[in-house]
Protein backbone atom coordinates (compact mmCIF):
# COMPACT_ATOMS: atom_id res chain seq x y z
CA UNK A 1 7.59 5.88 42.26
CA UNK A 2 9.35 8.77 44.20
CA UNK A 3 12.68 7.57 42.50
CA UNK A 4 11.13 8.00 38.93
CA UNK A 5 9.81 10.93 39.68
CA UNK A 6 13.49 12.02 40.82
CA UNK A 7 14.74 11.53 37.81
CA UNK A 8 12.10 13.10 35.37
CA UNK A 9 12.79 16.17 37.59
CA UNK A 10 16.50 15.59 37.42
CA UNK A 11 16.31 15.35 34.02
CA UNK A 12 14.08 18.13 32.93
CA UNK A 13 16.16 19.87 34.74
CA UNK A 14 19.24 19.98 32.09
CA UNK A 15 19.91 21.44 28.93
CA UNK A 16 16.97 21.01 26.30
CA UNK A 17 18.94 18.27 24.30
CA UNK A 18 18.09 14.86 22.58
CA UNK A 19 19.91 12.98 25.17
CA UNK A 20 17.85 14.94 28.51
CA UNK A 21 14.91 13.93 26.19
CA UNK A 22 15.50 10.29 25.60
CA UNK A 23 16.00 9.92 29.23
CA UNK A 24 12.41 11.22 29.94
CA UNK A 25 11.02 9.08 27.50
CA UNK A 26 12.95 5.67 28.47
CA UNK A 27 11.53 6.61 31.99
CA UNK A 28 7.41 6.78 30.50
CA UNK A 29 8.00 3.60 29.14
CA UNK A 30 8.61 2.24 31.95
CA UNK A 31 5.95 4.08 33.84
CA UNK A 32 2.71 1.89 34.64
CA UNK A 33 0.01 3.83 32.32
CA UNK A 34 -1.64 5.67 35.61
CA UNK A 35 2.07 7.41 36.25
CA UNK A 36 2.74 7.22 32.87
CA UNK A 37 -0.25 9.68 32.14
CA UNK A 38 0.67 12.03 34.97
CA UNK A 39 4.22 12.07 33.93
CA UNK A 40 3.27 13.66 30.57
CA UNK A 41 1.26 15.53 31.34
CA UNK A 42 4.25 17.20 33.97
CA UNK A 43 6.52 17.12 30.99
CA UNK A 44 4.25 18.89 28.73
CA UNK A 45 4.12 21.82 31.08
CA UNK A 46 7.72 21.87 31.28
CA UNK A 47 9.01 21.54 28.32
CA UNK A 48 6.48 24.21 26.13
CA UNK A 49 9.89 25.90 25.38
CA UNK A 50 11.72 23.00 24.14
CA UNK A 51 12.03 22.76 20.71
CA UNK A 52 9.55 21.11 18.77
CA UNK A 53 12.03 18.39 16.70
CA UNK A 54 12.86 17.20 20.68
CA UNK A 55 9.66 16.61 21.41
CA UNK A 56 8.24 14.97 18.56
CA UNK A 57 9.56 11.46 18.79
CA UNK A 58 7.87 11.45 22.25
CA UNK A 59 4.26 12.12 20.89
CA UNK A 60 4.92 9.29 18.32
CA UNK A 61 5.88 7.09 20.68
CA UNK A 62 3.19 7.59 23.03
CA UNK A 63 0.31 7.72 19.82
CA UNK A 64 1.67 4.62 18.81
CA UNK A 65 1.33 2.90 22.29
CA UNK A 66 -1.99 4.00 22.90
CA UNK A 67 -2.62 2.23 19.88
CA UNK A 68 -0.98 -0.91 21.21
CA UNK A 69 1.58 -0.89 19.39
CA UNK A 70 5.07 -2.22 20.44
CA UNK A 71 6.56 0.61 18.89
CA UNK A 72 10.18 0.91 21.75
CA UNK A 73 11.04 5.01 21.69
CA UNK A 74 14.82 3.55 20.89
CA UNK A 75 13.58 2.81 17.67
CA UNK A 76 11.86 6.40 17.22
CA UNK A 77 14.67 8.56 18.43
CA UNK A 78 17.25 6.99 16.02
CA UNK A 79 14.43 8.10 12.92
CA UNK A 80 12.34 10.99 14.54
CA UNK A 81 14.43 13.15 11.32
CA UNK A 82 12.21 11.40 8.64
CA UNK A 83 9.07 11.84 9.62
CA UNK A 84 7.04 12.49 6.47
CA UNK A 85 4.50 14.60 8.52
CA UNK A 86 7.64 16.92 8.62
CA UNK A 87 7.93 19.99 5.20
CA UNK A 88 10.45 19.65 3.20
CA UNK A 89 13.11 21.42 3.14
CA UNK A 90 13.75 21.75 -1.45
CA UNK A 91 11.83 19.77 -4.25
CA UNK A 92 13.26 16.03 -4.61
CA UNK A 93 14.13 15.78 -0.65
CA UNK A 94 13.90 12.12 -0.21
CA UNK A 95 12.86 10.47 2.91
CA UNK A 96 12.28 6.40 3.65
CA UNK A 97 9.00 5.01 5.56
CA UNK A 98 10.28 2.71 8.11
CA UNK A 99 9.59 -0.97 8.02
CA UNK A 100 7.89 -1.12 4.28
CA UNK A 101 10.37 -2.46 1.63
CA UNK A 102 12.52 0.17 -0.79
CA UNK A 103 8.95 2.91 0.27
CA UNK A 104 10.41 6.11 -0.57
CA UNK A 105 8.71 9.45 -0.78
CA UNK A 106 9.95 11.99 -2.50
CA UNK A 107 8.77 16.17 -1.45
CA UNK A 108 7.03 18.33 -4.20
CA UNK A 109 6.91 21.94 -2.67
CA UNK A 110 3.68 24.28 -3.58
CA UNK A 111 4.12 26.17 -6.16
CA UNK A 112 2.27 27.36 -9.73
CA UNK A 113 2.42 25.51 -12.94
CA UNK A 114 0.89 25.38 -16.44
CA UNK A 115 -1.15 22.51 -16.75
CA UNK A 116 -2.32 20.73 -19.71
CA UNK A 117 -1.09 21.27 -23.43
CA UNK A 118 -0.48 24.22 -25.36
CA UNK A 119 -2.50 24.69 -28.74
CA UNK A 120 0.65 24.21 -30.80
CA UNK A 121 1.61 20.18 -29.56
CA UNK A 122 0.72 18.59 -32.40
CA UNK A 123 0.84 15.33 -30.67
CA UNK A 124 -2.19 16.23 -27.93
CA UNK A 125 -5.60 15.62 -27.52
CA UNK A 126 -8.64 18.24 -27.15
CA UNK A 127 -9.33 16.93 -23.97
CA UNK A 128 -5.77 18.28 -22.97
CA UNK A 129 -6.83 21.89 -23.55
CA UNK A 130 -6.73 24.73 -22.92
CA UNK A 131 -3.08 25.01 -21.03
CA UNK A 132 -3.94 27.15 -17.95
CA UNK A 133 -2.27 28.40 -14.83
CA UNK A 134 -2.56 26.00 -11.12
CA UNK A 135 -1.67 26.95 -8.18
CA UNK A 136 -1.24 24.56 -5.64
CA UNK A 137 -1.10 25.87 -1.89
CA UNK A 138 0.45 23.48 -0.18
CA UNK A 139 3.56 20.78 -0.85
CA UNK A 140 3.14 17.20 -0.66
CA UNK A 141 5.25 13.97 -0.15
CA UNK A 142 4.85 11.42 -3.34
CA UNK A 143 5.96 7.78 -3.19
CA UNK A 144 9.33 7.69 -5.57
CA UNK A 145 7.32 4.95 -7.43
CA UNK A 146 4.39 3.45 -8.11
CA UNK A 147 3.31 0.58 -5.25
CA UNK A 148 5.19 -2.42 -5.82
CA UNK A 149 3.94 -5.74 -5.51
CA UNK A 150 5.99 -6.40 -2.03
CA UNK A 151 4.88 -2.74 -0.33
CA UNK A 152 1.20 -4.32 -1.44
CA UNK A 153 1.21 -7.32 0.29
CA UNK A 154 3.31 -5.46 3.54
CA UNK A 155 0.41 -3.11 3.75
CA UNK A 156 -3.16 -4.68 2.17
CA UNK A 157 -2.16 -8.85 1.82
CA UNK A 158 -2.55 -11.08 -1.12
CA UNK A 159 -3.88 -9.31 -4.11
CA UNK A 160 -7.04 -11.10 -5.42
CA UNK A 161 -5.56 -11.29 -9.05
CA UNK A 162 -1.65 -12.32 -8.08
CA UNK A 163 -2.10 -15.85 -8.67
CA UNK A 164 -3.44 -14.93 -12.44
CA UNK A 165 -0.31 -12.81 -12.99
CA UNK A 166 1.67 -13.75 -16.17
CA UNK A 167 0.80 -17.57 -15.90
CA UNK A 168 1.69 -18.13 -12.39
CA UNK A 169 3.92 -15.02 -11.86
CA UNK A 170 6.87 -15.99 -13.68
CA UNK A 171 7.45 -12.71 -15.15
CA UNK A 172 6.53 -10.94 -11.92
CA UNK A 173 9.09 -10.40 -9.12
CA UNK A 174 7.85 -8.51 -6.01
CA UNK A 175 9.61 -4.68 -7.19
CA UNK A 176 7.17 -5.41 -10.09
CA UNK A 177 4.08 -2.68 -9.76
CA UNK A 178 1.04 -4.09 -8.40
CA UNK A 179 -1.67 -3.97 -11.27
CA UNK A 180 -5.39 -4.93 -11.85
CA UNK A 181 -6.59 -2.85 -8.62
CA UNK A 182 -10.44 -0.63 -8.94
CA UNK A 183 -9.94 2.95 -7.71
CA UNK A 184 -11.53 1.69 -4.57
CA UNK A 185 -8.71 -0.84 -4.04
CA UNK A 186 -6.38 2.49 -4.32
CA UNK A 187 -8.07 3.94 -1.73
CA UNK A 188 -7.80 0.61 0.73
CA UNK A 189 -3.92 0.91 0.22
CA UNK A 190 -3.86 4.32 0.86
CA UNK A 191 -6.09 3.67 3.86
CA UNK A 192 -3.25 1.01 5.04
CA UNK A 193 -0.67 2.98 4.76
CA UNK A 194 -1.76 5.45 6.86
CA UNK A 195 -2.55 3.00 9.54
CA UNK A 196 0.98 1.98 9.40
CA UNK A 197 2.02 5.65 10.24
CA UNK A 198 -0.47 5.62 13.35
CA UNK A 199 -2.52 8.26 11.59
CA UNK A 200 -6.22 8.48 10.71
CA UNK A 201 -7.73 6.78 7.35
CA UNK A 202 -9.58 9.13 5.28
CA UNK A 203 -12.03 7.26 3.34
CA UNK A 204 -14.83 4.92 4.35
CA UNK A 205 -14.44 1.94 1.93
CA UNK A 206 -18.29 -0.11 1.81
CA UNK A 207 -17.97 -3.67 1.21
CA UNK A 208 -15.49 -6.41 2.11
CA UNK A 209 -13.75 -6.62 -1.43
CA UNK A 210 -13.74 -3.52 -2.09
CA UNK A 211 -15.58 -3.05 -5.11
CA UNK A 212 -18.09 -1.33 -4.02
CA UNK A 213 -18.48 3.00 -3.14
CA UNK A 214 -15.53 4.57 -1.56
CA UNK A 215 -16.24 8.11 0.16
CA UNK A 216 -14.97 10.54 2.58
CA UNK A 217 -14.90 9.79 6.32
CA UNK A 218 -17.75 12.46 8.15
CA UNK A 219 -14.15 13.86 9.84
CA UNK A 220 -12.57 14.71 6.34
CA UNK A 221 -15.31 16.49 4.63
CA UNK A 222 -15.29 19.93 3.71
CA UNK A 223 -12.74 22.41 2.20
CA UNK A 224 -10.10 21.45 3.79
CA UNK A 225 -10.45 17.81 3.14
CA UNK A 226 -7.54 17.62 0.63
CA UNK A 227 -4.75 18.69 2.88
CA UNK A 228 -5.98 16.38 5.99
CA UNK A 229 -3.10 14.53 7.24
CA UNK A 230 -3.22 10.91 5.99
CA UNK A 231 -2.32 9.18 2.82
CA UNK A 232 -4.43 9.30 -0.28
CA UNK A 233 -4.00 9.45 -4.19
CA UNK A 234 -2.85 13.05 -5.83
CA UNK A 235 -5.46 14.82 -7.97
CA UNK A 236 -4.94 15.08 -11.32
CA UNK A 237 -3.16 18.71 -11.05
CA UNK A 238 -0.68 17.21 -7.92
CA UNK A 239 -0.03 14.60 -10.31
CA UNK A 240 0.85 16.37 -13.59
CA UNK A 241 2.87 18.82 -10.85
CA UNK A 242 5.01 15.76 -9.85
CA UNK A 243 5.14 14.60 -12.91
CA UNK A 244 6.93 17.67 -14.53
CA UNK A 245 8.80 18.34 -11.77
CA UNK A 246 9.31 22.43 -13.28
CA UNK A 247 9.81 20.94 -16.98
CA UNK A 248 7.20 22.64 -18.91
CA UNK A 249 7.77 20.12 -22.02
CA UNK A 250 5.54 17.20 -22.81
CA UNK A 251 7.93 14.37 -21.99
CA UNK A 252 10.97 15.43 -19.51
CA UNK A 253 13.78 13.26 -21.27
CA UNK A 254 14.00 11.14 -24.52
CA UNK A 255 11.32 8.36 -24.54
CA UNK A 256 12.99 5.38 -24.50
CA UNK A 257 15.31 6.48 -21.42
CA UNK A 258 12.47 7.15 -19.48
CA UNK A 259 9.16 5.24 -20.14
CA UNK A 260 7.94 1.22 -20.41
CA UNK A 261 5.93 1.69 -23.15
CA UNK A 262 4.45 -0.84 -26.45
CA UNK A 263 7.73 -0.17 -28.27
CA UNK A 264 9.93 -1.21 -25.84
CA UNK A 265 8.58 -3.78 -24.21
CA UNK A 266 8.62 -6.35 -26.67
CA UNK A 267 5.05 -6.35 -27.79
CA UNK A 268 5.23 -5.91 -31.07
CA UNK A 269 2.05 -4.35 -31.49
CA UNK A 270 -1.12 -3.48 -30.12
CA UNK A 271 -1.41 -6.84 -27.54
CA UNK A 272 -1.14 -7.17 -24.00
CA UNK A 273 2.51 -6.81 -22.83
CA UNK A 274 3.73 -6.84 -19.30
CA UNK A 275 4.56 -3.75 -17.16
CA UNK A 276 8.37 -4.08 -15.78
CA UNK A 277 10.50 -3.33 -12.61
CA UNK A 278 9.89 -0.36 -11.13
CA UNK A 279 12.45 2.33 -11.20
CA UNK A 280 14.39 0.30 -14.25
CA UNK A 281 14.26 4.09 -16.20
CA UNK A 282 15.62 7.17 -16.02
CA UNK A 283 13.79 9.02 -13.06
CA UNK A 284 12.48 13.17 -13.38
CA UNK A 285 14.18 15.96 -12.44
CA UNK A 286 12.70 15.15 -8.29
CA UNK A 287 13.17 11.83 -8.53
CA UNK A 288 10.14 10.83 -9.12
CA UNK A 289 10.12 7.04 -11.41
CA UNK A 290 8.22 5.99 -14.01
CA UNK A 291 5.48 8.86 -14.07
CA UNK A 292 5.35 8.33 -17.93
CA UNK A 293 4.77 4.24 -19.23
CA UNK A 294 4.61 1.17 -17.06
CA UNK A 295 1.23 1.37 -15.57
CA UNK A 296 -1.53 3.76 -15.57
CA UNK A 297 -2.03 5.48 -11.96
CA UNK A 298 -5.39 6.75 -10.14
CA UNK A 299 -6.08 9.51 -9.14
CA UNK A 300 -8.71 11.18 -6.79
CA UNK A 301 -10.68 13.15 -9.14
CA UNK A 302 -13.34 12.35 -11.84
CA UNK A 303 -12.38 13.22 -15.09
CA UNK A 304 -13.95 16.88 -16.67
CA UNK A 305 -14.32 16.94 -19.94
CA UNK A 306 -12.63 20.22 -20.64
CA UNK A 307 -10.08 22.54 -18.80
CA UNK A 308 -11.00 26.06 -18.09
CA UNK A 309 -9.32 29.17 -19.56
CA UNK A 310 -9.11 30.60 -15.79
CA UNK A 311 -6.34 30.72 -13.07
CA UNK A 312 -7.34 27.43 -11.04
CA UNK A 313 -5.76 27.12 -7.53
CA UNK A 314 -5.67 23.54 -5.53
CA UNK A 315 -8.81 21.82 -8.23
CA UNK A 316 -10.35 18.68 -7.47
CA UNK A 317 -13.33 17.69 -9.21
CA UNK A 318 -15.61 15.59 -6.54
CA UNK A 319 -16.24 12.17 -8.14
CA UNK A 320 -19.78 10.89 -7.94
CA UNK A 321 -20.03 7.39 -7.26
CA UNK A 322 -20.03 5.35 -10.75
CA UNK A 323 -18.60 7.85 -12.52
CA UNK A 324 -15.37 7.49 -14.25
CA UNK A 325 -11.85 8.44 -12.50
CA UNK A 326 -8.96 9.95 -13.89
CA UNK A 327 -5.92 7.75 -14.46
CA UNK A 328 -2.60 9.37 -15.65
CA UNK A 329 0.91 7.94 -17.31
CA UNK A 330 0.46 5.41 -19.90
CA UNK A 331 1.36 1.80 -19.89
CA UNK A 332 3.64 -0.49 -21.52
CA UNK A 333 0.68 -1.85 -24.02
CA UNK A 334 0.42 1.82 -25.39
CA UNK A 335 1.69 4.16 -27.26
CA UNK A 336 3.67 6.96 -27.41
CA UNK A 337 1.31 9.18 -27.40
CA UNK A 338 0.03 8.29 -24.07
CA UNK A 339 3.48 9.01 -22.70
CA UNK A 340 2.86 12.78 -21.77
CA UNK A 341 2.62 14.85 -18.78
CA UNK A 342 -0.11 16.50 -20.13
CA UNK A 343 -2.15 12.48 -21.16
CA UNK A 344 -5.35 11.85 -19.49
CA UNK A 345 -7.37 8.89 -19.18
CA UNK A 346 -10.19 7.73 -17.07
CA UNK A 347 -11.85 4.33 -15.90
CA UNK A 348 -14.91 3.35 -13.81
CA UNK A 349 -13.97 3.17 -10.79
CA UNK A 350 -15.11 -0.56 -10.33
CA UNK A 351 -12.63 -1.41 -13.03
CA UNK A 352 -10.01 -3.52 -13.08
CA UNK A 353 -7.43 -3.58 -15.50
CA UNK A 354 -4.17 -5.13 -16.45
CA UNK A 355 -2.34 -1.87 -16.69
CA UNK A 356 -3.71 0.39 -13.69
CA UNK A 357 -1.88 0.98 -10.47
CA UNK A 358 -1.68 3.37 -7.91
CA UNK A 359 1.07 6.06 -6.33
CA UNK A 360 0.08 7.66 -3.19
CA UNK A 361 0.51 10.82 -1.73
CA UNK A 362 0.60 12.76 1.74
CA UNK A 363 -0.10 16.56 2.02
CA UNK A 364 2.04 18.88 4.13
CA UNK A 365 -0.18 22.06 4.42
CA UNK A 366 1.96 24.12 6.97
CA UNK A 367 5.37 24.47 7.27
CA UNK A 368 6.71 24.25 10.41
CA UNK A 369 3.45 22.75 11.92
CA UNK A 370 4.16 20.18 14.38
CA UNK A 371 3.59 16.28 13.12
CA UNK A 372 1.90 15.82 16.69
CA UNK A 373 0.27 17.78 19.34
CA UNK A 374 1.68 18.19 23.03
CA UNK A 375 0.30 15.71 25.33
């Protein structure tokens, strides 16, 4: 004991560098947990000055074993850089999730935008009006695509309708999206996928399949419930942000570069047609794939009828429980029309459907703000 001791001192000691902290950390892991805990909390009295991308693999290490995971701090250290807790540094920043297949997230800084459709598009709906000025306070990380059906069954298991797919899946392959999910579904993934981070879930799913009301964990309510640190689905304005990505036109590239939709797809005409490969199109001007055709994706709010002339900043329209949520981007068994930034649908949230998937999301409401607090 005196000899590890020794050496936390010894190294503590030195410069304030990656390698002084590795050391430290390589020496708590081998600490039995009662000198483990007194060792941090020495080390978090020493090292207050340290800079805060040094420490930070050593709070996820030691989150993730107190969770029981077997999480070694080797593994950290070599991708402490891409934490997604972490701001990004310019819009279409890129960073990987660890250990889920091809799960890329893409950043989307805050920033203002003009939402909806101007009165002049011939090709929108009422619905889409009037265009009006957002303001969203905070940036975000975005998954690059929509889930696939391999991140799916990495994070939630066997989908209840995979076995129905296409006959016995012979049109499917697993970077196909995952379809024929209920908003509450959605929320389950999202719910996963911060579990696989080693952060909180944010909503309280009731019922084993869940098909039944989704809500708010008691710890997530209130104003400031949006930019709590966990993964859920963008609100319609974060999504129509992404889905721009600064181009204030309805579609962000010719059609048939960018979108799965009826006439491309083979269909024919107005009968069921299979969604394709994700990211098989030309991607937006952040990186972002397939926000227009391929599936339909949820998002977190219920649908309003009509926008408002005002200045918005950060809206979210609290869905009650049965009532219908939003779902944005068109599908490969509609039209043209539906292939907009600007499109909205909506769908009972108990509804499954063919051509509705999900893309998730992760808030980043400070920059600078540490992804984990000192020990």
């Amino acid at each position: 004991m005196s000899d590890a001791w020794a050496m936390m001192r010894r190294y503590l000691s030195q410069p304030p560098t990656e390698k002084a902290w590795a050391g430290v950390c390589f020496l708590l892991e081998d600490a039995e947990e009662e000198l483990c805990q007194a060792m941090m909390h020495y080390v978090s009295q020493h090292t207050q000055d340290w800079d805060a991308s040094i420490r930070k693999p050593l709070y996820r290490w030691r989150q993730e074993h107190l969770q029981e995971k077997a999480t070694k701090y080797d593994h950290l250290i070599k991708n402490w850089e891409q934490s997604i807790w972490d701001f990004g540094k310019k819009a279409g920043e890129k960073r990987e999730i660890a250990d889920l297949p091809s799960m890329n997230l893409i950043w989307c800084p805050a920033g203002t935008f003009q939402m909806g459709s101007p009165e002049d598009d011939k090709e929108a709906f009422e619905e889409e009006k009037p265009q009006h000025k957002v303001t969203l306070s905070w940036g975000f990380w975005i998954g690059e695509t929509t889930i696939t059906i391999e991140q799916w069954e990495k994070l939630v298991g066997d989908h209840h309708n995979l076995t129905r797919y296409s006959e016995g899946l012979h049109h499917y392959s697993k970077q196909h999206p995952i379809k024929e999910i209920n908003w509450h579904e959605a929320l389950a993934c999202c719910n996963a996928l911060s579990r696989h981070l080693g952060c909180e879930e944010l909503f309280e799913i009731q019922g084993t399949d869940f098909r039944t009301r989704s809500t708010w964990k008691e710890t997530n309510k209130g104003q400031q419930r949006l930019a709590a640190k966990g993964f859920r689905l963008p609100t319609e304005a974060e999504w129509e942000y992404a889905a721009r990505a600064g181009d204030p036109s309805p579609r962000y590239h010719r059609l048939e570069e960018i979108a799965w939709y009826i006439e491309n797809v083979g269909g024919g005409g107005r009968v069921y047609v299979h969604p394709q490969r994700v990211a098989s199109k030309m991607p937006n001007a952040w990186g972002l794939y397939d926000t227009l055709g391929n599936v339909f994706e949820w998002c977190l709010d219920q649908k309003q009828r009509a926008y408002t002339t005002q200045d918005v900043r950060d809206p979210f329209f609290e869905a009650e429980p049965e009532m219908a949520r939003v779902a944005r981007g068109g599908s490969p068994d509609f039209g043209p029309e539906t292939c907009r930034a600007a499109y909205r649908d909506a769908m009972v949230a108990s509804y499954q459907n063919n051509k509705v998937g999900l893309r998730v999301l992760c808030p980043v409401p400070k920059p600078h703000e540490e992804s984990y607090p000192h020990a």
